[in-house]
C-alpha atoms as a PDB file:
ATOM      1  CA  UNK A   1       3.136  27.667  -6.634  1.00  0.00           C
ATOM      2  CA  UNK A   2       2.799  30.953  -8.216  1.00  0.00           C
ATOM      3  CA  UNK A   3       3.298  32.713 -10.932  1.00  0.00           C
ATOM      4  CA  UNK A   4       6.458  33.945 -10.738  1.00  0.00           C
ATOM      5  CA  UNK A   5       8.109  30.457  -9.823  1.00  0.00           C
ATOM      6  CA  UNK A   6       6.034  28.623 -12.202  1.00  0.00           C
ATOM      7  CA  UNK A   7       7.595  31.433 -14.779  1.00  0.00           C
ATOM      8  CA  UNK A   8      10.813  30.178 -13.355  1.00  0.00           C
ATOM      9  CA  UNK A   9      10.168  26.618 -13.985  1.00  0.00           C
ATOM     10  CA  UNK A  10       9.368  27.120 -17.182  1.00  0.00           C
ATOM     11  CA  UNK A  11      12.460  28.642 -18.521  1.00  0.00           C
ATOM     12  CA  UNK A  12      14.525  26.145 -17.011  1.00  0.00           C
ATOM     13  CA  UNK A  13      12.807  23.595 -18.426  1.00  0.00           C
ATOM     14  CA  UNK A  14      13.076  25.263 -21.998  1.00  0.00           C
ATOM     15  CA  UNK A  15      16.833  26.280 -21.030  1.00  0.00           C
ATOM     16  CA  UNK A  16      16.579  30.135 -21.316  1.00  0.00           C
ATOM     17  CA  UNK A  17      16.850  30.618 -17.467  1.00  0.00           C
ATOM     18  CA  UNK A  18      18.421  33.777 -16.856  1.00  0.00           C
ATOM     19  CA  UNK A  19      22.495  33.032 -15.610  1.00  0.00           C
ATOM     20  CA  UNK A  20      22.155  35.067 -12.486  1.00  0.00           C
ATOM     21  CA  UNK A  21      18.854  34.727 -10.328  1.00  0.00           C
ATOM     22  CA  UNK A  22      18.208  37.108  -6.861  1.00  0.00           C
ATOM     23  CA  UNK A  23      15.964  35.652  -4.657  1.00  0.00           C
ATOM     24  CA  UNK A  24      14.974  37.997  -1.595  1.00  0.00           C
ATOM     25  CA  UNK A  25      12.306  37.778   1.406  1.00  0.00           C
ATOM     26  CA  UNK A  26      10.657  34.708   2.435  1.00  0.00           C
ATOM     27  CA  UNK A  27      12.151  31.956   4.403  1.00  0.00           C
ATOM     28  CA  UNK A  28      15.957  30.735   3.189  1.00  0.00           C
ATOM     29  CA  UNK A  29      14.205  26.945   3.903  1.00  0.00           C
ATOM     30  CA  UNK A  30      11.936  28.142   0.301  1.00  0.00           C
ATOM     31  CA  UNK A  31      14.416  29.551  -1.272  1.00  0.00           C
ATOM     32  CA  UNK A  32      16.867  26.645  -0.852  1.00  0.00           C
ATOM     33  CA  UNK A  33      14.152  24.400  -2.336  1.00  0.00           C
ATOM     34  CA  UNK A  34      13.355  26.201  -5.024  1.00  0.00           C
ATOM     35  CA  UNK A  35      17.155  26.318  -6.016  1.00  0.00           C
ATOM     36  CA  UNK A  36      17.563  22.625  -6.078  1.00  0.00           C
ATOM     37  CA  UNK A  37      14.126  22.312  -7.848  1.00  0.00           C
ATOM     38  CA  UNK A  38      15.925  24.280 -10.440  1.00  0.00           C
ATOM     39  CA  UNK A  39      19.040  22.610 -10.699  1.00  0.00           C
ATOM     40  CA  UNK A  40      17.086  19.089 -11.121  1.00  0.00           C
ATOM     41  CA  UNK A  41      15.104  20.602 -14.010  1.00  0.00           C
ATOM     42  CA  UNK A  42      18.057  21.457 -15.666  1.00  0.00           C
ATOM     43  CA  UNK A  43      20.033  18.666 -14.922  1.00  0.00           C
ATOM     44  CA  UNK A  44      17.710  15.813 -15.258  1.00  0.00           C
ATOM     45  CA  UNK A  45      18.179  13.095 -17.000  1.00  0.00           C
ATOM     46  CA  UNK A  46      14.398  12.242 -18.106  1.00  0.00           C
ATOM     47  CA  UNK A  47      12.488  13.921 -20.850  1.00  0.00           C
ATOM     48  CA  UNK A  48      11.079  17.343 -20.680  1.00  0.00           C
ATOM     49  CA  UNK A  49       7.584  16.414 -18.878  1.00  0.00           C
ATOM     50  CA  UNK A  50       8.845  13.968 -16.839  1.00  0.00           C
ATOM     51  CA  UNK A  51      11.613  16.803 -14.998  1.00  0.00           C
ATOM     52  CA  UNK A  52      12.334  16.820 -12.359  1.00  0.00           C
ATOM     53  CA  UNK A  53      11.738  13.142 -11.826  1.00  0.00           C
ATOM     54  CA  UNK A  54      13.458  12.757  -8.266  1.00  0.00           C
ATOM     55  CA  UNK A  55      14.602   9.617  -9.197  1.00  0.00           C
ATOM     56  CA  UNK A  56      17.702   9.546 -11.991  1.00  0.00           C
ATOM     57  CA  UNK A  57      21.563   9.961 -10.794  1.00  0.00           C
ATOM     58  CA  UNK A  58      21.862  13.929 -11.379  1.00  0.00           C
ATOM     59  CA  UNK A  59      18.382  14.112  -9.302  1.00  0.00           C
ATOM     60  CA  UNK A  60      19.090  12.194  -6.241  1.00  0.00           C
ATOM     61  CA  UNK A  61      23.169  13.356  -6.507  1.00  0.00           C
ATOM     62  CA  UNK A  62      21.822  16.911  -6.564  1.00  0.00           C
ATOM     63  CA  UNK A  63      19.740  15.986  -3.368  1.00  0.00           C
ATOM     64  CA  UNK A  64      22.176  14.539  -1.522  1.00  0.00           C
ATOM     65  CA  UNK A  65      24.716  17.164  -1.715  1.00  0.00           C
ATOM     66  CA  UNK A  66      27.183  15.158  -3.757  1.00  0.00           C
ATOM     67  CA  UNK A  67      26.808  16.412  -7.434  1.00  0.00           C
ATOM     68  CA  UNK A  68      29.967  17.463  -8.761  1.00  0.00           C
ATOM     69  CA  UNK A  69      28.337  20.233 -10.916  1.00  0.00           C
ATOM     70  CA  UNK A  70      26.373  21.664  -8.166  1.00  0.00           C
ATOM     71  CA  UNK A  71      28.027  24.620  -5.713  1.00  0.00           C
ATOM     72  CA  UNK A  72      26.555  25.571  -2.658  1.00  0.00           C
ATOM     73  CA  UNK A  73      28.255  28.246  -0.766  1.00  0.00           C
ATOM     74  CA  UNK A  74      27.715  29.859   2.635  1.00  0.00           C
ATOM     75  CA  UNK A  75      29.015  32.037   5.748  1.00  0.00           C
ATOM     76  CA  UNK A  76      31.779  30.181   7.453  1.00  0.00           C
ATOM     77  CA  UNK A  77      31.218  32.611  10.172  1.00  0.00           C
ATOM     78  CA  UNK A  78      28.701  35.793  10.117  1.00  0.00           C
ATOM     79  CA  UNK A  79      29.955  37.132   6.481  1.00  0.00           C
ATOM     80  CA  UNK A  80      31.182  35.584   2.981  1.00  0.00           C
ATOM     81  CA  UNK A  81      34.583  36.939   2.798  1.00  0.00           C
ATOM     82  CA  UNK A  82      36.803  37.179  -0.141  1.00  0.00           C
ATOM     83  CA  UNK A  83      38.904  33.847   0.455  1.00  0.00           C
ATOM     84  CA  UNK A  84      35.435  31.513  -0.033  1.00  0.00           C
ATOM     85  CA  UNK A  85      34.495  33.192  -3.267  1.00  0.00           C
ATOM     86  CA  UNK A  86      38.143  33.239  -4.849  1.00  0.00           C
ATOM     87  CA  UNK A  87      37.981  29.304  -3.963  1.00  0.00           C
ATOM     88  CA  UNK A  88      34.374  29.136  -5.298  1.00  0.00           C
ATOM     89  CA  UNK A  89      35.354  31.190  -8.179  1.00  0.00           C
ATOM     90  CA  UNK A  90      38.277  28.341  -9.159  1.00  0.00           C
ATOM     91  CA  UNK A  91      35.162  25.354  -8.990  1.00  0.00           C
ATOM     92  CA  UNK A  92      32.951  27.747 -11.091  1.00  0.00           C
ATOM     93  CA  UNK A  93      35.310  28.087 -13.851  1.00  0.00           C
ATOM     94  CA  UNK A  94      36.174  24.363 -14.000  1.00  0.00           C
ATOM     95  CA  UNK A  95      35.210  22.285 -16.996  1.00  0.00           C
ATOM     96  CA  UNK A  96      31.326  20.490 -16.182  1.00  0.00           C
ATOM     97  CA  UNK A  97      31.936  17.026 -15.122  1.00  0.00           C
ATOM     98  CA  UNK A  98      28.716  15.180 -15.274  1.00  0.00           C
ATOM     99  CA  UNK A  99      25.954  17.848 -15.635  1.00  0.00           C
ATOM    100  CA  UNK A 100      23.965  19.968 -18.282  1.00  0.00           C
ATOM    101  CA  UNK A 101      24.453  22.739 -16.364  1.00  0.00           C
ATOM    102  CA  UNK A 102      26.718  24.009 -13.311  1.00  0.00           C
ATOM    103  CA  UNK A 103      24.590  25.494 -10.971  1.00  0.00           C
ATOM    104  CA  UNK A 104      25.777  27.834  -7.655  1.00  0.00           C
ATOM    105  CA  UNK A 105      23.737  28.400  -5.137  1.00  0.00           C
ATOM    106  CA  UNK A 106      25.136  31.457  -2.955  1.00  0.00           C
ATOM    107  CA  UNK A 107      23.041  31.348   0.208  1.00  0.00           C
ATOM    108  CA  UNK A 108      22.936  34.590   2.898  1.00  0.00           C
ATOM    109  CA  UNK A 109      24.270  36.426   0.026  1.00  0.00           C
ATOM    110  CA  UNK A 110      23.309  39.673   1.717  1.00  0.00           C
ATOM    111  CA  UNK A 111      25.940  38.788   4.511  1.00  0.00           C
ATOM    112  CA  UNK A 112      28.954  39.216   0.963  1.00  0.00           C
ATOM    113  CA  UNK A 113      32.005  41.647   2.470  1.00  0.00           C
ATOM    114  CA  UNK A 114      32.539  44.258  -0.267  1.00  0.00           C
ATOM    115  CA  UNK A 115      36.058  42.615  -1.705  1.00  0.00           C
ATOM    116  CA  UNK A 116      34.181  39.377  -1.634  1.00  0.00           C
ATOM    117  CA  UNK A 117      31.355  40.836  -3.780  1.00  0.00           C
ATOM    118  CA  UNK A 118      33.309  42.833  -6.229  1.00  0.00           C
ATOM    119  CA  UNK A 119      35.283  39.011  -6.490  1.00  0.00           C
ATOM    120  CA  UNK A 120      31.455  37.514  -7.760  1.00  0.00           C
ATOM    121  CA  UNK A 121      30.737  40.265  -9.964  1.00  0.00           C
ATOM    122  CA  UNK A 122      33.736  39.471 -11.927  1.00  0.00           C
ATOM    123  CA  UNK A 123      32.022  35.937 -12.669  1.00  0.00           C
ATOM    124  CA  UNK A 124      28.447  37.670 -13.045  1.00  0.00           C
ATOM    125  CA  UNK A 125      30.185  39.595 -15.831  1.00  0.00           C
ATOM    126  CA  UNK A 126      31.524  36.976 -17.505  1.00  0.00           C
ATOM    127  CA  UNK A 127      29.990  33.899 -16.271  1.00  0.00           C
ATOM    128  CA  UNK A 128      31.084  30.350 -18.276  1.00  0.00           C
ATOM    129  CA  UNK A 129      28.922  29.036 -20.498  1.00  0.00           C
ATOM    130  CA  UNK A 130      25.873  27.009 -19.021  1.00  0.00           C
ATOM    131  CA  UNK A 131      26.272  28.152 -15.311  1.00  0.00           C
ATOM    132  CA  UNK A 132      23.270  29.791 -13.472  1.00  0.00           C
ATOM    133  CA  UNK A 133      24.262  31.220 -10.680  1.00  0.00           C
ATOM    134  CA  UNK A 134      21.276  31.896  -7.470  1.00  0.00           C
ATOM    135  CA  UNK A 135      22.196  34.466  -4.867  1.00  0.00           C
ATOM    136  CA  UNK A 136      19.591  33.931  -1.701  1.00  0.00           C
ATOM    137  CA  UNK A 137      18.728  36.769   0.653  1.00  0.00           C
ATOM    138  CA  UNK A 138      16.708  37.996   3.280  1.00  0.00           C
ATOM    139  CA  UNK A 139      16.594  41.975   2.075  1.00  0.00           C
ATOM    140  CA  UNK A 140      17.860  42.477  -1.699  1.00  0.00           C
ATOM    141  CA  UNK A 141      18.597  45.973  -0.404  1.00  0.00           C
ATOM    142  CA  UNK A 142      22.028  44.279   1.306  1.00  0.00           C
ATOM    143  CA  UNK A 143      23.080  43.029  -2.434  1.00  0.00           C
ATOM    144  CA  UNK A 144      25.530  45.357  -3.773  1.00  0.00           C
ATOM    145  CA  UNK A 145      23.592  47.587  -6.492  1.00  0.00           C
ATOM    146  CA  UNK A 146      26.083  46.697  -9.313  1.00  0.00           C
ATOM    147  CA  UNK A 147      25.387  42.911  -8.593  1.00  0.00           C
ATOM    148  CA  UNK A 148      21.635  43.332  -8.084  1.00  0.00           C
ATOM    149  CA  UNK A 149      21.165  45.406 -11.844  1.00  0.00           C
ATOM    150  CA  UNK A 150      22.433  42.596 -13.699  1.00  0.00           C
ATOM    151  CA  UNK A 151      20.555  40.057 -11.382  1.00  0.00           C
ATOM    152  CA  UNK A 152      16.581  38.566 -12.431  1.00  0.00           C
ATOM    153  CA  UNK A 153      14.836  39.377  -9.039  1.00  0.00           C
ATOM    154  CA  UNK A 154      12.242  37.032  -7.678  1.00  0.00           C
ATOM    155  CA  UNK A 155      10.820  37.634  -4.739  1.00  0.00           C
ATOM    156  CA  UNK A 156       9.512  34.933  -2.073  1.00  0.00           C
ATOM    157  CA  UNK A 157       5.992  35.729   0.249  1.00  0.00           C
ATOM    158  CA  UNK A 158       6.270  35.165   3.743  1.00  0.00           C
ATOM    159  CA  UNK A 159       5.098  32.025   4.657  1.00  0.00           C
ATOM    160  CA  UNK A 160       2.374  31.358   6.996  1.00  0.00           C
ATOM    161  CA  UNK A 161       3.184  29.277  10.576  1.00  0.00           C
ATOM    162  CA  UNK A 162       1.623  26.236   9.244  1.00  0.00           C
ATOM    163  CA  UNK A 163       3.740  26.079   6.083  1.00  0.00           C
ATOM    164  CA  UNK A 164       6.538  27.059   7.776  1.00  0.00           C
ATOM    165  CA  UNK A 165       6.071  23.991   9.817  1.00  0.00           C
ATOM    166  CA  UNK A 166       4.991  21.796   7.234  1.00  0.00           C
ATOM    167  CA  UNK A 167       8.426  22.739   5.166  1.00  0.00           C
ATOM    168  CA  UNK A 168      10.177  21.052   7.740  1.00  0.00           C
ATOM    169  CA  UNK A 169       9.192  17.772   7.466  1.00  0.00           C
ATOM    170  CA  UNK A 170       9.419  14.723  10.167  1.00  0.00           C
ATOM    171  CA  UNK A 171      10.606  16.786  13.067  1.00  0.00           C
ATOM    172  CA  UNK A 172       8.991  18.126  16.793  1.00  0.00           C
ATOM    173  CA  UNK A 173       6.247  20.086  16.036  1.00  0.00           C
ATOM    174  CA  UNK A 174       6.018  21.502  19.399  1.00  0.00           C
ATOM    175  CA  UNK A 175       9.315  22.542  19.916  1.00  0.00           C
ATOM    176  CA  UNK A 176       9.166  24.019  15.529  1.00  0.00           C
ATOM    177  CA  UNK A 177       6.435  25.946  16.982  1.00  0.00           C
ATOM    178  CA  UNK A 178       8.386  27.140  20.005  1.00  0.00           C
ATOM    179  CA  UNK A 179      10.726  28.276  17.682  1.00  0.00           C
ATOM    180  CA  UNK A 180       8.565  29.842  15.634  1.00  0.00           C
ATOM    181  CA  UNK A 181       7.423  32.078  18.527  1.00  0.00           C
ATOM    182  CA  UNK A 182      10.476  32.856  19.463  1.00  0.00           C
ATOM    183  CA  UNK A 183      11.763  33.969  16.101  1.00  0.00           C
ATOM    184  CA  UNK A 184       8.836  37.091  15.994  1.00  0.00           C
ATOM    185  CA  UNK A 185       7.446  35.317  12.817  1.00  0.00           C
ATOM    186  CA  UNK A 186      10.757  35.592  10.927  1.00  0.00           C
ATOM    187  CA  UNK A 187      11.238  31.885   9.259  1.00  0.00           C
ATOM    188  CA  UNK A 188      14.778  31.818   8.635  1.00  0.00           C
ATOM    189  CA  UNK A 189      15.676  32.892  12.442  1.00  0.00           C
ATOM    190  CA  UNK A 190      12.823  30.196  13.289  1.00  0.00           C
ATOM    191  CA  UNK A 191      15.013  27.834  11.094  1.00  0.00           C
ATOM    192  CA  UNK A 192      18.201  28.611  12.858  1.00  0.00           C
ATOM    193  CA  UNK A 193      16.154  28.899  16.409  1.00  0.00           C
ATOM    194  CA  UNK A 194      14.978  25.576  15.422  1.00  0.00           C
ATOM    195  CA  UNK A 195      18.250  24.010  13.925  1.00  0.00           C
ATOM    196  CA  UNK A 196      20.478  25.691  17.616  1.00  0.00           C
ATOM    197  CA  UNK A 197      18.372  23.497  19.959  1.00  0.00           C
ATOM    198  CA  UNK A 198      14.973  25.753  21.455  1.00  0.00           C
ATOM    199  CA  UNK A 199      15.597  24.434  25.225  1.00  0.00           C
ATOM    200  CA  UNK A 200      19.578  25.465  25.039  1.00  0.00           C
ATOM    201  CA  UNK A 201      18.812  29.064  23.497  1.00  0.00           C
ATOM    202  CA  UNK A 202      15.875  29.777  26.232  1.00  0.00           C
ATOM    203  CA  UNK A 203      18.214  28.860  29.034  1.00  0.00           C
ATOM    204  CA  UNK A 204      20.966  31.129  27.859  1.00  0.00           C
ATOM    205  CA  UNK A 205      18.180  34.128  27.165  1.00  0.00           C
ATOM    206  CA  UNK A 206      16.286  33.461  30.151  1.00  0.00           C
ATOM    207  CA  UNK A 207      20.450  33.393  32.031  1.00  0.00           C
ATOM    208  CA  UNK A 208      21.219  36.932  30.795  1.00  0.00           C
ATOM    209  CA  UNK A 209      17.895  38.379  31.699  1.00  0.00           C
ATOM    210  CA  UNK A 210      18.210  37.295  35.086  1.00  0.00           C
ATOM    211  CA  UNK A 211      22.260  38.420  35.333  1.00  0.00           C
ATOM    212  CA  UNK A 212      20.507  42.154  33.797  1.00  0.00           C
ATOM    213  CA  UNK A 213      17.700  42.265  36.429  1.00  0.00           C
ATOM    214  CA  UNK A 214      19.562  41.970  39.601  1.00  0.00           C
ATOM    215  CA  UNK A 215      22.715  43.391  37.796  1.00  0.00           C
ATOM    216  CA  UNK A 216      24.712  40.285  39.087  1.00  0.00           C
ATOM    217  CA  UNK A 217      27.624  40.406  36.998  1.00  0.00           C
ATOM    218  CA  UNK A 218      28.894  36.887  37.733  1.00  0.00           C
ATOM    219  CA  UNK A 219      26.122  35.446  36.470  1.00  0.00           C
ATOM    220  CA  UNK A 220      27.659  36.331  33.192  1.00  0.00           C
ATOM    221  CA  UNK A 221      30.251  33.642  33.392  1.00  0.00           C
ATOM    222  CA  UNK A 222      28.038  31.104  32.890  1.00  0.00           C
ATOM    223  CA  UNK A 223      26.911  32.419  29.517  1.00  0.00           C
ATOM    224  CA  UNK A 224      30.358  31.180  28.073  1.00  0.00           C
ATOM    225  CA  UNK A 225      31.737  30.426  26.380  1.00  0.00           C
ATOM    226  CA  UNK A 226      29.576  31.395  23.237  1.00  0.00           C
ATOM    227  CA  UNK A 227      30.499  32.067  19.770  1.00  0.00           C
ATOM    228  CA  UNK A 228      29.976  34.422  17.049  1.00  0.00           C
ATOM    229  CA  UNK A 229      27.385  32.969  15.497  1.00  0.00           C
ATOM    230  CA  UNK A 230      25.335  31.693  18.666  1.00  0.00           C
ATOM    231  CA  UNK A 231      25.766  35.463  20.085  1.00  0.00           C
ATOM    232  CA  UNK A 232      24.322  36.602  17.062  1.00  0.00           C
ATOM    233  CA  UNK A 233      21.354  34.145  17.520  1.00  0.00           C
ATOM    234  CA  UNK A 234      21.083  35.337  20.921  1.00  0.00           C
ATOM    235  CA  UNK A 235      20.602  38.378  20.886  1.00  0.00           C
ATOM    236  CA  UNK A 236      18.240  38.462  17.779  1.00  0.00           C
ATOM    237  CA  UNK A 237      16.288  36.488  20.163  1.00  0.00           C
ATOM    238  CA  UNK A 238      16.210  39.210  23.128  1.00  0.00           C
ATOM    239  CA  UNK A 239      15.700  41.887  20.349  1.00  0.00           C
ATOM    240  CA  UNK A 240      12.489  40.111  19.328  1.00  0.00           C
ATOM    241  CA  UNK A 241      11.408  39.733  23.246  1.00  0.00           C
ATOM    242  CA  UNK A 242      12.005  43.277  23.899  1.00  0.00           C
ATOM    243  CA  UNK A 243      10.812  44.876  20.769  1.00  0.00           C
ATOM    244  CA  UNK A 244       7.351  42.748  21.525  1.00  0.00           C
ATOM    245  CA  UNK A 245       7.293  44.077  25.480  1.00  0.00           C
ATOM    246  CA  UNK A 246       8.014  47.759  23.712  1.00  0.00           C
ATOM    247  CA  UNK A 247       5.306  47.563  22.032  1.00  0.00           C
ATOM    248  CA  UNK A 248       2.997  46.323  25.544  1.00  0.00           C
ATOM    249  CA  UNK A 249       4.501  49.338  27.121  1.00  0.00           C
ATOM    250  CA  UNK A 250       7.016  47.337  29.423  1.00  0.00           C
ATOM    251  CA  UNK A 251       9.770  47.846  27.600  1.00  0.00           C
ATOM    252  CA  UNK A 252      12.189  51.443  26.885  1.00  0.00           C
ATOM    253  CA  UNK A 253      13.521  51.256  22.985  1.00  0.00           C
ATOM    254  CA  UNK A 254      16.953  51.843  24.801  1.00  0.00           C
ATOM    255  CA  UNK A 255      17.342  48.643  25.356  1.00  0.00           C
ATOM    256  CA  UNK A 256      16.263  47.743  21.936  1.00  0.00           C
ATOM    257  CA  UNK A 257      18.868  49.684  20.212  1.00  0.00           C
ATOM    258  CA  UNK A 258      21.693  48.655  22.805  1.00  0.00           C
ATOM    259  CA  UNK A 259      20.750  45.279  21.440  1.00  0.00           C
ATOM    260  CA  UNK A 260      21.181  46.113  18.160  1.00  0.00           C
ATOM    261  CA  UNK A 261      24.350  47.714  18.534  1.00  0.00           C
ATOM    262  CA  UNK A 262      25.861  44.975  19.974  1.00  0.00           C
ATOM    263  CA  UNK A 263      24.231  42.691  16.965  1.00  0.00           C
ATOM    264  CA  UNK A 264      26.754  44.466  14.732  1.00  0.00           C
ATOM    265  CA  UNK A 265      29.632  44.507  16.506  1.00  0.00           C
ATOM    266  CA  UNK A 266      29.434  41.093  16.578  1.00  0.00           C
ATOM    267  CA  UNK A 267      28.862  41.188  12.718  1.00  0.00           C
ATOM    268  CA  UNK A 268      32.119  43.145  13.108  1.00  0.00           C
ATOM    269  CA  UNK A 269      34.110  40.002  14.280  1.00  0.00           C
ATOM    270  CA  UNK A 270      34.326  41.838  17.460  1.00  0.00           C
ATOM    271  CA  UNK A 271      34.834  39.099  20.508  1.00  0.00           C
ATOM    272  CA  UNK A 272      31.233  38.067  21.586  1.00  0.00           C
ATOM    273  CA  UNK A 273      32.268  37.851  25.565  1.00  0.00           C
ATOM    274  CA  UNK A 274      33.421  41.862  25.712  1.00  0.00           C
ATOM    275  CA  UNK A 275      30.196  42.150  23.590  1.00  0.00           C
ATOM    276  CA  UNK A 276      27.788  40.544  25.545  1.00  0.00           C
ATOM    277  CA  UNK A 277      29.639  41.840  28.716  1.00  0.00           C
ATOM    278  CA  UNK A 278      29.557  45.461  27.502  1.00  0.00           C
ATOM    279  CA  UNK A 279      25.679  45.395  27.005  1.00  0.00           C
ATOM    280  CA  UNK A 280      25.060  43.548  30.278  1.00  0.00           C
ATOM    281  CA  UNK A 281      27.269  46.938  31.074  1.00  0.00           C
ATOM    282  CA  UNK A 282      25.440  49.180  29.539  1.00  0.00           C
ATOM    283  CA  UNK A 283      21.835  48.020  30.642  1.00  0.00           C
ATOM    284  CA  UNK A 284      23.107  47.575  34.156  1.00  0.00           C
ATOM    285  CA  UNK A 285      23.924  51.538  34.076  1.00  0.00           C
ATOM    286  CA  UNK A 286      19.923  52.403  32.647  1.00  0.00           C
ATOM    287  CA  UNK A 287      18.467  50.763  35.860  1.00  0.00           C
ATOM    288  CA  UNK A 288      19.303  46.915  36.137  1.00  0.00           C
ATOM    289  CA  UNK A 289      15.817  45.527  34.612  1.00  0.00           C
ATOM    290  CA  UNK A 290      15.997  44.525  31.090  1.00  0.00           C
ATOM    291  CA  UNK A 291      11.747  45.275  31.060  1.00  0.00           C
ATOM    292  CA  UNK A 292       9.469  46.021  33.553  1.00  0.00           C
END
């Protein structure tokens, strides 16, 4: 562990944890386990150097999912809109049933629409008493500044491959590793590579390159239908693929940055078949091949 978590530990433990926490970079697998390590230490029901024990009612409640004092909130679809925090915002307020502390874990908090953000900093600035409130994401830079002043930063290494892996537990090491690959080095799209299914996402990447390289436009239909999320996944994938073969030389960076502009207008709710069609489109016109 280092310093800075251990640092974290140790205020929770002597319950002057700071009430809003930013964690940034890293893997979201990390920080997620480092929030619930938290939220045992303060909610534990054992003595001070016995916490977290793992073993009381708040520890394995807070575990499981199921304690009543413990929020966890994240995209329903690519962003946090202003609907889930209002209805988060209700819970938060609400007297503590059970625990020592209410604790909200906001995860992808970089993905927060601007009403929806504004909404949180109305708790940040007056948050109830005994709530700590942990906003996880990949670049603090996304956090809206007036959110991120008032927030205690801590800031999460990248993980290597192996502890990567070994964060996942009891699963297909082979096919983790696949994913791994796949994702660039970039744990948390490794962890959603990994949690989509690696043989079902290489099919549907391996589909569209064909469809692009002998610009065979029904061969799109078999790529749906797909939604907004799995697009998203997609194509993060074929941006990692090409960026790599730019850098070989096989690639052009137009197709790179076609890629990424049809990453955001699916982050734009726009419908992922015209988006996906309209890049096919697009790389069609510059010559068929989607690398040489």
């Amino acid at each position: 562990m280092n310093l800075q978590l251990a640092l974290l530990e140790k205020a929770a433990l002597e319950n002057r944890l700071a009430h809003l926490l930013l964690f940034h970079g890293g893997s979201a697998l990390h920080q997620r386990e480092v929030a619930l390590r938290l939220a045992k230490l303060l909610n534990c029901s054992q003595s001070m150097s016995k916490r977290p024990c793992g073993e009381c009612y708040a520890c394995h409640k807070i575990s499981s999912g199921n304690h009543p004092d413990m929020l966890c909130l994240k995209p329903l679809k690519t962003t946090i809109g202003i609907e889930q925090i209002l209805a988060w915002q209700q819970k938060v307020y609400l007297k503590h049933y059970e625990g020592k502390y209410k604790v909200s874990v906001i995860e992808q908090a970089d993905s927060l629409t601007l009403p929806a953000a504004n909404a949180l900093l109305k708790v940040i600035e007056e948050p109830p008493e005994r709530t700590v409130i942990i906003l996880c994401a990949q670049n603090a830079e996304g956090i809206l500044p007036t959110i991120k002043s008032r927030a205690q930063l801590v800031y999460f290494p990248i993980l290597s491959e192996e502890t990567w892996l070994t964060g996942l537990g009891e699963v297909d090491q082979r096919e983790a590793a696949t994913a791994f690959r796949l994702s660039g080095g970039n744990q948390n799209l490794a962890t959603s590579i990994f949690g989509h299914g690696v043989p079902l996402l290489q099919e549907w990447v391996n589909k569209f390159r064909t469809a692009v390289d002998e610009k065979d436009f029904l061969k799109l239909y078999s790529l749906f239908p797909i939604d907004k999320n799995q697009a998203v996944l997609y194509l993060q994938v074929l941006a990692v693929q090409v960026q790599e073969e730019i850098h070989k030389g096989t690639c052009r960076p137009f197709e790179f940055l076609a890629i990424g502009k049809a990453t955001d207008l699916l982050r734009q709710q726009v419908n992922p078949r015209l988006v996906i069609e309209v890049l096919a489109s697009e790389l069609f016109q510059q010559g068929g091949a989607l690398c040489d």
